[in-house]
C-alpha atoms as a PDB file:
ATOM      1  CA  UNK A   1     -14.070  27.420  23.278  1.00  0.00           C
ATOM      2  CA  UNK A   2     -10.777  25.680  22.658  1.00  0.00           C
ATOM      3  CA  UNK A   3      -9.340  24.978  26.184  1.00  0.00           C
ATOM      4  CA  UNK A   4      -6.072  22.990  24.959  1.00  0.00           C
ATOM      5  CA  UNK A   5      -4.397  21.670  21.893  1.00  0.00           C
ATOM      6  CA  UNK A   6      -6.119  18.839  21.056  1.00  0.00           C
ATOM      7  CA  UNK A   7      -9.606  19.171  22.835  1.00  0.00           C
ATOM      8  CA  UNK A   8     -12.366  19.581  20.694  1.00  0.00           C
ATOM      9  CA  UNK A   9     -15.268  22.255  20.450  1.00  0.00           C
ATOM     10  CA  UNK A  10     -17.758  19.820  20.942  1.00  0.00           C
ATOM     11  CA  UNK A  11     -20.811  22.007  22.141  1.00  0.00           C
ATOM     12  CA  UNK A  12     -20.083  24.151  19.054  1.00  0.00           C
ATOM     13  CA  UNK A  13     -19.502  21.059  16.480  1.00  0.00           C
ATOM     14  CA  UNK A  14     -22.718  19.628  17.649  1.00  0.00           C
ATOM     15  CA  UNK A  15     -24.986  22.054  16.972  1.00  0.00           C
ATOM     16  CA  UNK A  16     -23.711  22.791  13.596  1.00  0.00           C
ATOM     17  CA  UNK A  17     -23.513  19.300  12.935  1.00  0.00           C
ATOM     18  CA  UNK A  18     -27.265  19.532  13.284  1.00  0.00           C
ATOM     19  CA  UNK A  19     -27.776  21.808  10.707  1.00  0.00           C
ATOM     20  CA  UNK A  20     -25.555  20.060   8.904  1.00  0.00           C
ATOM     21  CA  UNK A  21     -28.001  17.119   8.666  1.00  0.00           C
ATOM     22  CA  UNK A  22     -30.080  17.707   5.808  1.00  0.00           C
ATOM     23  CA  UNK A  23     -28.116  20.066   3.683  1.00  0.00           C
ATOM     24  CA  UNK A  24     -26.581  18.631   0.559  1.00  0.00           C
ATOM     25  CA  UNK A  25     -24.351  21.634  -0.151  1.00  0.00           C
ATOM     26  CA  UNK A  26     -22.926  21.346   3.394  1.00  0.00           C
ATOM     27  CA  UNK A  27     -22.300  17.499   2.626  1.00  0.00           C
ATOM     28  CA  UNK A  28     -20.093  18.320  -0.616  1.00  0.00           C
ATOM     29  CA  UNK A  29     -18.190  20.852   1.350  1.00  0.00           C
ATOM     30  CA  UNK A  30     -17.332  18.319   4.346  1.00  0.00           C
ATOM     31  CA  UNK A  31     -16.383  15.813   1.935  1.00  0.00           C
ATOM     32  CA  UNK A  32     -12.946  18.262   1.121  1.00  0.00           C
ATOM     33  CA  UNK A  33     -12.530  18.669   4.768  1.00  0.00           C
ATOM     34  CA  UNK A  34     -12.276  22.726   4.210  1.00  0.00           C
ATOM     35  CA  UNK A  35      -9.774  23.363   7.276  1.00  0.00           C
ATOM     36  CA  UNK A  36      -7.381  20.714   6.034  1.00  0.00           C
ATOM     37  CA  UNK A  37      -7.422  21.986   2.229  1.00  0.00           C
ATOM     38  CA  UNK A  38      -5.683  25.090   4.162  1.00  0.00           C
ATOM     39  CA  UNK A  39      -2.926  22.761   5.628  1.00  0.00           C
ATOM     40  CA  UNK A  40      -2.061  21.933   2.279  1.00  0.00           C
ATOM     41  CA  UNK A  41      -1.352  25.606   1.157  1.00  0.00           C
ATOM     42  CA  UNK A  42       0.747  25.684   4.181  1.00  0.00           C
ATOM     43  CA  UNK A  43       2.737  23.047   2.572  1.00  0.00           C
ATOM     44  CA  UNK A  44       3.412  25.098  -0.721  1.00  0.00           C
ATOM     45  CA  UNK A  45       4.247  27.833   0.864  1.00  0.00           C
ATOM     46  CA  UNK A  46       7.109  26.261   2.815  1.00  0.00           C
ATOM     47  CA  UNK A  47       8.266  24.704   0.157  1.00  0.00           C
ATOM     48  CA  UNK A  48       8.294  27.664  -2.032  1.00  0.00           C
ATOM     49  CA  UNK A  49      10.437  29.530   0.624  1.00  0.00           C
ATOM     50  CA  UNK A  50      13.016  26.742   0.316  1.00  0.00           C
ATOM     51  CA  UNK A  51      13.031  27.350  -3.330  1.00  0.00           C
ATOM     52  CA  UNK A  52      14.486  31.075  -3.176  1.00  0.00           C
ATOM     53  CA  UNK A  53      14.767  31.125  -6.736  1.00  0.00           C
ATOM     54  CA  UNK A  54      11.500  30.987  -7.371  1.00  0.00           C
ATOM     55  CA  UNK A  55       9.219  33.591  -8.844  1.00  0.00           C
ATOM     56  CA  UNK A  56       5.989  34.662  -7.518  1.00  0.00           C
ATOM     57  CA  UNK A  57       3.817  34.986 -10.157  1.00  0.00           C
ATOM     58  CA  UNK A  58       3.343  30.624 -10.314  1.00  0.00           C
ATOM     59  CA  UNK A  59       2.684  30.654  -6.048  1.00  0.00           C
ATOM     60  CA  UNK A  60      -0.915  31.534  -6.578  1.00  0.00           C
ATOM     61  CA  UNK A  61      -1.379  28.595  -9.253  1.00  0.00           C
ATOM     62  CA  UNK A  62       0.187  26.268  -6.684  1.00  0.00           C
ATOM     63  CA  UNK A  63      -1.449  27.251  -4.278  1.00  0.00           C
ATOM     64  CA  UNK A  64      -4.934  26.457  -6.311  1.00  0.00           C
ATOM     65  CA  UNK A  65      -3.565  23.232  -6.908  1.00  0.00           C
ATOM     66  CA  UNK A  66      -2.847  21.790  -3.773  1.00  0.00           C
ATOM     67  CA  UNK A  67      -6.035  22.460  -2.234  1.00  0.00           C
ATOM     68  CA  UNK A  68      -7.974  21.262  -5.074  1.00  0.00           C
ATOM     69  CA  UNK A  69      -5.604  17.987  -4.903  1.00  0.00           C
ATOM     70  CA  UNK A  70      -6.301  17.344  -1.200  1.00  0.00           C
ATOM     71  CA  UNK A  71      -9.903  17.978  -1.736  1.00  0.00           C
ATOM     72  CA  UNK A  72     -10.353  15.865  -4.513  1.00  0.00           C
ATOM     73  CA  UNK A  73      -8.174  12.972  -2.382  1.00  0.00           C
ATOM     74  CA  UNK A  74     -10.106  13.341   0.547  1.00  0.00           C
ATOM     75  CA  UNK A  75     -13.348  13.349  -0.939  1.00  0.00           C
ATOM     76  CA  UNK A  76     -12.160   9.989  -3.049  1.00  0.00           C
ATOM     77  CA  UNK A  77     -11.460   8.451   0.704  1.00  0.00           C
ATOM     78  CA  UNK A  78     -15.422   8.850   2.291  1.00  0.00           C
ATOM     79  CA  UNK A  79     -15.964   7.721  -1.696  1.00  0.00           C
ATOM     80  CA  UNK A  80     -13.796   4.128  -1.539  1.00  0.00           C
ATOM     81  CA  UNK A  81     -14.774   4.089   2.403  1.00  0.00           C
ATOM     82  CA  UNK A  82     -18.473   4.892   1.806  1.00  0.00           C
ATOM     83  CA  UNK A  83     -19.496   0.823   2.823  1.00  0.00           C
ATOM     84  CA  UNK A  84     -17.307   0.537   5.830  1.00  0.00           C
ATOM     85  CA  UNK A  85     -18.599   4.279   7.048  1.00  0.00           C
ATOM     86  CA  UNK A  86     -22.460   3.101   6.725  1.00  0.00           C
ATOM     87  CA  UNK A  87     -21.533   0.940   9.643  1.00  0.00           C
ATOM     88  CA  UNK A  88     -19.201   3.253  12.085  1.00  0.00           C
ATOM     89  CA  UNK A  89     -19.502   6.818  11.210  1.00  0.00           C
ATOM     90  CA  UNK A  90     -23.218   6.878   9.203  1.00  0.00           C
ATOM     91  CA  UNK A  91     -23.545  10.508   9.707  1.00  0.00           C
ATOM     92  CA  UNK A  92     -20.653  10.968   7.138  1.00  0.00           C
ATOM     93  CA  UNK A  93     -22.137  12.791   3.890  1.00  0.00           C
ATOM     94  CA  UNK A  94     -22.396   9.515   1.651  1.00  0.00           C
ATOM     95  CA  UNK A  95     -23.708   7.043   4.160  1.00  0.00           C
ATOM     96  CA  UNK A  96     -26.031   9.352   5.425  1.00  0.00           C
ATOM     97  CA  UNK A  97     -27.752   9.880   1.792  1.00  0.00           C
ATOM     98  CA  UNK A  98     -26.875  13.472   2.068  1.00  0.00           C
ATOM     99  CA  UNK A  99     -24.318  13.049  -0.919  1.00  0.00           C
ATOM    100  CA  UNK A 100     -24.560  10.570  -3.966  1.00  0.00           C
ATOM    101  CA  UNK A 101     -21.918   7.984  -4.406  1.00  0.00           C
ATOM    102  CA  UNK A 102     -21.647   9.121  -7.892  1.00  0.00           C
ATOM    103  CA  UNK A 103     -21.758  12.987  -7.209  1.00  0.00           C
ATOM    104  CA  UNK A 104     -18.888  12.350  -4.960  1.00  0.00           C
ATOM    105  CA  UNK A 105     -16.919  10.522  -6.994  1.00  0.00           C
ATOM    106  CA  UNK A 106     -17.996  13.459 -10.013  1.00  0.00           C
ATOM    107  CA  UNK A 107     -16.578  15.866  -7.043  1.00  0.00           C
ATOM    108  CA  UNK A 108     -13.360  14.390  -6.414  1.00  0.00           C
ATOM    109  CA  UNK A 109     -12.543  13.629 -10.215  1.00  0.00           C
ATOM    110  CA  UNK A 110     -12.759  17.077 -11.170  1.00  0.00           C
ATOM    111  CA  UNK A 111     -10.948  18.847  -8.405  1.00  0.00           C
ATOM    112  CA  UNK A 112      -7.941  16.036  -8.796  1.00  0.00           C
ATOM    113  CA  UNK A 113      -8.114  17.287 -12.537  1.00  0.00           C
ATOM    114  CA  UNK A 114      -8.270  20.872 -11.549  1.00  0.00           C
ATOM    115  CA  UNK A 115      -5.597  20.643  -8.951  1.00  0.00           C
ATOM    116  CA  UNK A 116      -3.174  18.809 -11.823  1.00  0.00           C
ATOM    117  CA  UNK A 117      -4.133  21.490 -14.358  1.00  0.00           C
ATOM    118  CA  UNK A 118      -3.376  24.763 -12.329  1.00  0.00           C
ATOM    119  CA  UNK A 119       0.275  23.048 -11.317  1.00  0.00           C
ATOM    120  CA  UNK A 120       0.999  22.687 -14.834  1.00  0.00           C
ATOM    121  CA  UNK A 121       0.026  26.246 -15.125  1.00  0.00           C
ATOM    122  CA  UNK A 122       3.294  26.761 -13.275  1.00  0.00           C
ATOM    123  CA  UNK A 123       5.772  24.542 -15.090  1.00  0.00           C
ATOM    124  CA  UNK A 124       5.933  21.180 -16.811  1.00  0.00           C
ATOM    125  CA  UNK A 125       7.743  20.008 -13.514  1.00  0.00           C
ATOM    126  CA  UNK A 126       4.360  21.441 -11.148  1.00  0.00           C
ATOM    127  CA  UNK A 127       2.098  19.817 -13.044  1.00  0.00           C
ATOM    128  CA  UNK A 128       4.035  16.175 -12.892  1.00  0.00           C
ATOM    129  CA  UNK A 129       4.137  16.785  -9.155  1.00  0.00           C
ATOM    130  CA  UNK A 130       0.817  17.199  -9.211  1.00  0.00           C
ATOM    131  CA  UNK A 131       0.237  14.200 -11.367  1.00  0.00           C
ATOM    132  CA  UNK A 132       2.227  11.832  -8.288  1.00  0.00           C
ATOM    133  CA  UNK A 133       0.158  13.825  -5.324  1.00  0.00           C
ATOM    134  CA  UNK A 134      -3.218  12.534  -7.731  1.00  0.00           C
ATOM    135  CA  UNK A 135      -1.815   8.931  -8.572  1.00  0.00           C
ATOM    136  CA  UNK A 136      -0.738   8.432  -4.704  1.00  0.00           C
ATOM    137  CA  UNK A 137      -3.692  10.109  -3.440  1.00  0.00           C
ATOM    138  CA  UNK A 138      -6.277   7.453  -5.159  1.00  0.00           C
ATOM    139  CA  UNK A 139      -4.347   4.525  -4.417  1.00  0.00           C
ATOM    140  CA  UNK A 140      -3.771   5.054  -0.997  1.00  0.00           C
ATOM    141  CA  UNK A 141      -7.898   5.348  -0.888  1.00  0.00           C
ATOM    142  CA  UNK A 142      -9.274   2.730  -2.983  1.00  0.00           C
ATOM    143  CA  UNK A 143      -5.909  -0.077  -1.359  1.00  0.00           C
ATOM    144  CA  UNK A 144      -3.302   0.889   0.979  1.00  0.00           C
ATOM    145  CA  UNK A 145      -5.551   2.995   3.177  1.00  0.00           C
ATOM    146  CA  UNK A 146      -6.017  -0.096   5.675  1.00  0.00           C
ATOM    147  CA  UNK A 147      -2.697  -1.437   5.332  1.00  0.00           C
ATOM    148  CA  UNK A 148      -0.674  -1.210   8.377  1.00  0.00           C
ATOM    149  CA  UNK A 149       2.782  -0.245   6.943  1.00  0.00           C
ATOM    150  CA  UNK A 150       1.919   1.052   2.956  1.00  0.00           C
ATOM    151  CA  UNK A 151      -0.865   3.536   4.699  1.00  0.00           C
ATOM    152  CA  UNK A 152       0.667   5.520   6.393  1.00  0.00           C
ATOM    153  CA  UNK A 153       3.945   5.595   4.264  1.00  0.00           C
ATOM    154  CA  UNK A 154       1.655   6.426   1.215  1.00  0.00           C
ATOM    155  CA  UNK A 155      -0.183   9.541   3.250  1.00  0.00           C
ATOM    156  CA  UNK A 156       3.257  10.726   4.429  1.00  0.00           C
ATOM    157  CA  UNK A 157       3.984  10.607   0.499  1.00  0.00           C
ATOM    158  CA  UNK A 158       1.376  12.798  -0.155  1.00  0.00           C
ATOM    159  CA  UNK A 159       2.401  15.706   1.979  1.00  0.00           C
ATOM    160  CA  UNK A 160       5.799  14.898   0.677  1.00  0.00           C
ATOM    161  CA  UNK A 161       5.134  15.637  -2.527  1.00  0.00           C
ATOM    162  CA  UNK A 162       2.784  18.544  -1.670  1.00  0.00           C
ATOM    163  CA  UNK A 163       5.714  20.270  -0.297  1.00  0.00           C
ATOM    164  CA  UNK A 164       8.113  18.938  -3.325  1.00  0.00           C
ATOM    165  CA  UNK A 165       4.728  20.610  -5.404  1.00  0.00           C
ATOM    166  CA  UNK A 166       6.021  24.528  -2.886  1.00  0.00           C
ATOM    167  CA  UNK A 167       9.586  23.823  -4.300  1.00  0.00           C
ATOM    168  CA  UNK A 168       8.673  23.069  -7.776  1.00  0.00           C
ATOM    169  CA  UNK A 169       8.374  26.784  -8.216  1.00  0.00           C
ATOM    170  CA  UNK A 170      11.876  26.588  -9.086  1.00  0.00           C
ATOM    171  CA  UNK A 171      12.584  23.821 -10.731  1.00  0.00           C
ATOM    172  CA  UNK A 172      15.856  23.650 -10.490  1.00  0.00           C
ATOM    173  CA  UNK A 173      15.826  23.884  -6.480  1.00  0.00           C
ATOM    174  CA  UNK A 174      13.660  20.071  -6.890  1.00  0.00           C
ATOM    175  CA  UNK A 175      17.705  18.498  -7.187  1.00  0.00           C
ATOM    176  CA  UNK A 176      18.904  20.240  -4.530  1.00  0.00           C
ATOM    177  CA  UNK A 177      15.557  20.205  -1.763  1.00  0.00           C
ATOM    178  CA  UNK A 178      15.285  16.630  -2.448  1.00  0.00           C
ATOM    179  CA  UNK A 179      15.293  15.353   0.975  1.00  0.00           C
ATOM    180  CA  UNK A 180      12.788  18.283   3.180  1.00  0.00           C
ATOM    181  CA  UNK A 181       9.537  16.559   2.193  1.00  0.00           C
ATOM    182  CA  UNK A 182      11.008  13.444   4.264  1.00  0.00           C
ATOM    183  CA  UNK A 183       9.611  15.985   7.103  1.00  0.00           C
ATOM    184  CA  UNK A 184       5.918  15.706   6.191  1.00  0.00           C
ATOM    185  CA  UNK A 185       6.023  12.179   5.339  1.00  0.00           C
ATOM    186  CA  UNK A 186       7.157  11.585   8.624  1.00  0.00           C
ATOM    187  CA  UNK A 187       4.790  14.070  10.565  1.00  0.00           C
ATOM    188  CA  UNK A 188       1.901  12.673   8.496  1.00  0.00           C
ATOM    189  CA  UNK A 189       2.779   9.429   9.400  1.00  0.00           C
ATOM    190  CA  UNK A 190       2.907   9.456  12.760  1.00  0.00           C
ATOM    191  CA  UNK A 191      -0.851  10.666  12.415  1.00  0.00           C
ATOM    192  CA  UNK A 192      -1.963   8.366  10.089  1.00  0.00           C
ATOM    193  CA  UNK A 193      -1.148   5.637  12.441  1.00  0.00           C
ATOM    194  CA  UNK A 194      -2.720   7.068  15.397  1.00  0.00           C
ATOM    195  CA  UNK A 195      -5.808   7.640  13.358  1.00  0.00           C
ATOM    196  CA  UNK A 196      -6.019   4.132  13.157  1.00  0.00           C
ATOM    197  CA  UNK A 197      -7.666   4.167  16.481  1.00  0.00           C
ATOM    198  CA  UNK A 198     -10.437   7.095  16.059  1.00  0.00           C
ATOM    199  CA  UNK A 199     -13.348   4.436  15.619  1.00  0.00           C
ATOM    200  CA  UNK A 200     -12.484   1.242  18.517  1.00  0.00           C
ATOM    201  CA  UNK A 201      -9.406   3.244  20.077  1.00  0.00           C
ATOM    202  CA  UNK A 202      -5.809   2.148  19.834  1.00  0.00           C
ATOM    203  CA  UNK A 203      -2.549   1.023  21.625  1.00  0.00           C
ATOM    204  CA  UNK A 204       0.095   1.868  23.803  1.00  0.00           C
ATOM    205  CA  UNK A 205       2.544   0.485  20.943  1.00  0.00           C
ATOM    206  CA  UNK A 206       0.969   2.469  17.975  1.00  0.00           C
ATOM    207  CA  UNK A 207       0.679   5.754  20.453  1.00  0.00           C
ATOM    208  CA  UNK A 208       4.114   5.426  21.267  1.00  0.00           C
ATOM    209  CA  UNK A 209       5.031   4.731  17.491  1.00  0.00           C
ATOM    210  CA  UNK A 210       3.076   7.873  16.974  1.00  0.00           C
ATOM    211  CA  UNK A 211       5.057   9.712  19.260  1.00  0.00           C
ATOM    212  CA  UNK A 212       8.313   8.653  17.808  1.00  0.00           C
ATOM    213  CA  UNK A 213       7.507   9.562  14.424  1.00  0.00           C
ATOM    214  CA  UNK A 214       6.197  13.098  15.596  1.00  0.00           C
ATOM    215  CA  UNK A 215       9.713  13.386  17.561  1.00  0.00           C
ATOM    216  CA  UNK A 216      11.522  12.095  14.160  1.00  0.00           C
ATOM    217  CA  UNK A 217       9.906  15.751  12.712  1.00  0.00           C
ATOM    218  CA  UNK A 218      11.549  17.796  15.510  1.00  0.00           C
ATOM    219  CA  UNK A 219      14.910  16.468  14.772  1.00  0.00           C
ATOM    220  CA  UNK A 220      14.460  16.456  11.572  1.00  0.00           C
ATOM    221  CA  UNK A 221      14.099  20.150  11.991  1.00  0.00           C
ATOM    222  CA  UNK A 222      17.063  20.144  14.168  1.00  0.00           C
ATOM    223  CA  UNK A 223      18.830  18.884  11.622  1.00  0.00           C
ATOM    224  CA  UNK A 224      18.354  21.485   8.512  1.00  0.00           C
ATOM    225  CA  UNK A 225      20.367  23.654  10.680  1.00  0.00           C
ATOM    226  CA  UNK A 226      23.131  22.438   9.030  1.00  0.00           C
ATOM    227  CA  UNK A 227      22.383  23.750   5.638  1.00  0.00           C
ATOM    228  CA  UNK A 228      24.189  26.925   4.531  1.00  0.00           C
ATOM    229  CA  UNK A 229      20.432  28.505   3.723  1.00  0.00           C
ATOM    230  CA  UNK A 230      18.662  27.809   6.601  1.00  0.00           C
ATOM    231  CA  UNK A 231      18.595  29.450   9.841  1.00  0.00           C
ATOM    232  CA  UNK A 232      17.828  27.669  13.106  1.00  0.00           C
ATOM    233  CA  UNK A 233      17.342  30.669  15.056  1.00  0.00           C
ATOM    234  CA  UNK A 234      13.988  32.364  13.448  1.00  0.00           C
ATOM    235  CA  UNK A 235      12.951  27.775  13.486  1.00  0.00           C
ATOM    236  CA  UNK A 236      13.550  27.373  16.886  1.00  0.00           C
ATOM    237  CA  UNK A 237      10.050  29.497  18.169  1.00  0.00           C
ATOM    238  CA  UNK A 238       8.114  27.584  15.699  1.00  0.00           C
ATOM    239  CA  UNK A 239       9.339  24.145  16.783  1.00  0.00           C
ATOM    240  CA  UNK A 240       8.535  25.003  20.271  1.00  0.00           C
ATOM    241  CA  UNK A 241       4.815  25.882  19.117  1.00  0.00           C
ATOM    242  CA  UNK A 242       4.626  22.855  17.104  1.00  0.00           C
ATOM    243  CA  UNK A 243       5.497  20.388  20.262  1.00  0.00           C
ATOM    244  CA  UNK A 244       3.582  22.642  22.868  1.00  0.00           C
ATOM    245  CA  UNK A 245       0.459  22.166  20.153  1.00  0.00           C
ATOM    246  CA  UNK A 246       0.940  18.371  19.373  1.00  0.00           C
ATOM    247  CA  UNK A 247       3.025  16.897  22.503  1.00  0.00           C
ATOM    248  CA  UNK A 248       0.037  16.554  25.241  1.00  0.00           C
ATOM    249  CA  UNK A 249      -2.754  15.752  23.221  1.00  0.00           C
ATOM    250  CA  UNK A 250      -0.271  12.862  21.094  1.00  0.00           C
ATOM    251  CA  UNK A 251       0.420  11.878  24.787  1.00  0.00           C
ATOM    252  CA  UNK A 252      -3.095  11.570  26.325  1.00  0.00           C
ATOM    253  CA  UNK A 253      -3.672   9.444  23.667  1.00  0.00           C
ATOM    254  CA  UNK A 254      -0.854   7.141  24.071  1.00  0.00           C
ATOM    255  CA  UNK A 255      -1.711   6.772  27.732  1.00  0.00           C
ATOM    256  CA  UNK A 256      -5.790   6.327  27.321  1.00  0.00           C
ATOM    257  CA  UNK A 257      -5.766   4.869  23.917  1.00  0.00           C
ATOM    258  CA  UNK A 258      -9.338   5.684  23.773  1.00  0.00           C
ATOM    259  CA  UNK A 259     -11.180   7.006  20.959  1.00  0.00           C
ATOM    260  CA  UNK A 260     -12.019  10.420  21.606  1.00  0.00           C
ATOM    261  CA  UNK A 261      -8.563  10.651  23.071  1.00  0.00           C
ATOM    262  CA  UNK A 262      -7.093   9.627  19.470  1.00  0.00           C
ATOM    263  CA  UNK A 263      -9.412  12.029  17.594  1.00  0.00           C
ATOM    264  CA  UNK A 264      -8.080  15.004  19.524  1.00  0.00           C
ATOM    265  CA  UNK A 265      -4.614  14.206  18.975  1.00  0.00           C
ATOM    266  CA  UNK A 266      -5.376  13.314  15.524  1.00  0.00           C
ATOM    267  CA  UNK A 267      -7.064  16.810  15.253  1.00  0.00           C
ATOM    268  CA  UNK A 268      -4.302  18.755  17.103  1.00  0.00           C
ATOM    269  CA  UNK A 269      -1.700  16.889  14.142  1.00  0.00           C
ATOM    270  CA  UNK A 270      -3.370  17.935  11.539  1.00  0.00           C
ATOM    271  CA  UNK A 271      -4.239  21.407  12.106  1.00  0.00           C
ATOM    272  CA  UNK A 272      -0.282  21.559  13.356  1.00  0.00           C
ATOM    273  CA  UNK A 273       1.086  20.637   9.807  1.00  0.00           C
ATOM    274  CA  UNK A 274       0.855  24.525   9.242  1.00  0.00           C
ATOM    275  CA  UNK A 275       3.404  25.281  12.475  1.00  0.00           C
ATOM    276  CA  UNK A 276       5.444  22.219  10.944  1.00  0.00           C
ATOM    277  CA  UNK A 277       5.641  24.643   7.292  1.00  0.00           C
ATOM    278  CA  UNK A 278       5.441  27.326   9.132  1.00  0.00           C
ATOM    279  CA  UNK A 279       8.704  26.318  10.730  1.00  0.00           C
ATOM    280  CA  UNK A 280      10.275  25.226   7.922  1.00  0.00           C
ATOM    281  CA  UNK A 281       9.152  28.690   5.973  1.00  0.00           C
ATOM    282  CA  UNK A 282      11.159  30.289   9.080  1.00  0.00           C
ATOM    283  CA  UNK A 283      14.262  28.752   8.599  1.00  0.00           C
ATOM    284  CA  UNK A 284      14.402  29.315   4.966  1.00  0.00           C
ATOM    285  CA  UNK A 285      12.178  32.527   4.844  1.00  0.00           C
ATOM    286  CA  UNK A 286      13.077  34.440   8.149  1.00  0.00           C
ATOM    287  CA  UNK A 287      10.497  34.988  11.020  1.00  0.00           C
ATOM    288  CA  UNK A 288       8.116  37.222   9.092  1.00  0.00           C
ATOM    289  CA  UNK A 289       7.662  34.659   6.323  1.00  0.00           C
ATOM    290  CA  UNK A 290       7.253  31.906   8.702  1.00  0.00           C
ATOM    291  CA  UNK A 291       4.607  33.965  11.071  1.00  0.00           C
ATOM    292  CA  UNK A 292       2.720  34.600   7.349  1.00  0.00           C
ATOM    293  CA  UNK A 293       2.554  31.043   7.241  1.00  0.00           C
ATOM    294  CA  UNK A 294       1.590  30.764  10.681  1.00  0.00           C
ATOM    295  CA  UNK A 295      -1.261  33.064  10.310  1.00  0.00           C
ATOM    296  CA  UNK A 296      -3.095  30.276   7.850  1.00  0.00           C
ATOM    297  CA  UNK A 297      -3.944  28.543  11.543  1.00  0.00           C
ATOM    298  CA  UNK A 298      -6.682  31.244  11.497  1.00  0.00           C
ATOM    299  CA  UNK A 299      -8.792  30.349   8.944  1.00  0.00           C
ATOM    300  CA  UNK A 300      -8.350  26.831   9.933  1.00  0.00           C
ATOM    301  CA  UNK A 301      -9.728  26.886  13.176  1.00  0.00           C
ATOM    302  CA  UNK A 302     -12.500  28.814  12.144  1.00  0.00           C
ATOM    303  CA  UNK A 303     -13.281  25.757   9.643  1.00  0.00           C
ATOM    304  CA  UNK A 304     -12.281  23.449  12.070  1.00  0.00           C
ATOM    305  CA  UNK A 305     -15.177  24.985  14.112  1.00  0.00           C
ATOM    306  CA  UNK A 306     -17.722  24.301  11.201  1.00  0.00           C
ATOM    307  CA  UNK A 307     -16.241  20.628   9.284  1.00  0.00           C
ATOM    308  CA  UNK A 308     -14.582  17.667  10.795  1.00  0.00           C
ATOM    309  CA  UNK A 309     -10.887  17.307   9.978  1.00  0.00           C
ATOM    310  CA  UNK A 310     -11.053  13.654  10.008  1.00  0.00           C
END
């Protein structure tokens, strides 16, 4: 079982790990990292409860979109990283044979062209969102990806516009919810860095850079208060989650700095983007919309328990 935020299930991800091994079909799914395709619905959904104006009947076609974007970018990363992964993580789908090159990179093409396809059958807007999240997706995999500063402010970009991709619903709301996907581009990151350190473990200075960033979130939070839309009181339980869920495991790893340390803070961040929306659905949404939101943690968890999220 889980015991703690960012501790992983690793009697449970073993064995199914094993029977992982030889199964092609499992090896495409892991490439889309299932539980975080799930975070990234999270992320329209927030964004579409900023956008009040919007109407429901495009939410379903966003929400298509955004996990077929951040499967198709994801599966483009263990595509670009295949050579570096044959050395540290060969039990990856591609390094370990289990997965072509080429059927990956057949994979990730088509659900980048799905994901840009369904946003545009929202509006013209949607699909040029989309367009960015594809275009900023690829180049943060095949150059930026191991660049110290344009990595992780090209994967905060990403989530940016994935939320931008929730308010693009309503069009018009884009002009006026301009600045909330500065929240996921700094929550995102703050992890991106850490992750830095999952393979031959990190530092104190990029933990505590982590922790920073992940503290810039909160108060960024804080600070929508201040809109005449948003309402801190239905945030404020969701905020508390979201540090209770990332705080410890971000800390352990800034005091260790040790791999497995940085994994599980890396996993706790990721699988907390959805209290981050769901916190930000909250304010703009009420307390039933956010818990909605919050309820996505579910099915998550339960592919947490079967695919890594890194």
């Amino acid at each position: 079982m889980l015991t703690s935020p960012g501790l992983e299930m690793v009697p449970v991800r073993e064995v199914i790990e094993k029977r992982q091994a030889g199964s092609p079909a499992l090896g495409y799914a892991q490439l889309s990292r299932p539980a975080n395709m799930v975070t990234a619905a999270a992320d329209v959904l927030a964004g579409y409860a900023a956008a009040s104006s919007a109407t429901p009947s495009g939410l379903a076609w966003l929400v298509v979109s955004t996990m077929a974007l951040y499967g198709g970018g994801v599966t483009f990363n263990d595509f670009f990283d295949r050579k570096l992964d044959a050395v540290e993580r060969p039990e990856r789908p591609i390094p370990s044979g289990r997965v072509p090159a080429a059927g990956a990179a057949l994979m990730g093409t088509a659900m980048l062209a799905a994901g840009i396809a369904a946003a545009f059958g929202t509006s013209p807007a949607s699909g040029t969102v989309a367009t960015g999240i594809a275009l900023a997706a690829l180049l943060y995999d095949a150059a930026a990806k191991h660049h110290r500063l344009a990595g992780p402010a090209l994967m905060g970009v990403c989530r940016g516009l994935n939320l931008l991709l929730g308010i693009s619903g309503a069009p018009a709301a884009m002009s006026e919810c301009w600045f909330l996907p500065l929240l996921p581009v700094c929550y995102v990151a703050a992890i991106t860095v850490m992750s830095a350190g999952e393979v031959h473990g990190g530092s104190r200075r990029t933990g505590l850079i982590s922790l920073s960033l992940f503290a810039g979130s909160g108060a960024g939070l804080l600070a929508l208060g201040v809109l005449r839309n948003f309402s801190l009181t239905p945030m404020v339980p969701f905020l508390l989650l979201l540090g209770w869920r990332v705080g410890p495991p971000v800390w352990r790893a800034c005091m260790v700095s040790e791999p497995s340390a940085i994994r599980g803070a890396v996993r706790a961040g990721v699988l907390s983007l959805i209290v981050l929306d769901a916190a930000v659905a909250a304010g703009f949404g009420g307390f039933l919309y956010g818990a909605a939101v919050l309820c996505l943690m579910i099915p998550a968890f339960g592919l947490a328990r079967l695919f890594p999220v890194t």
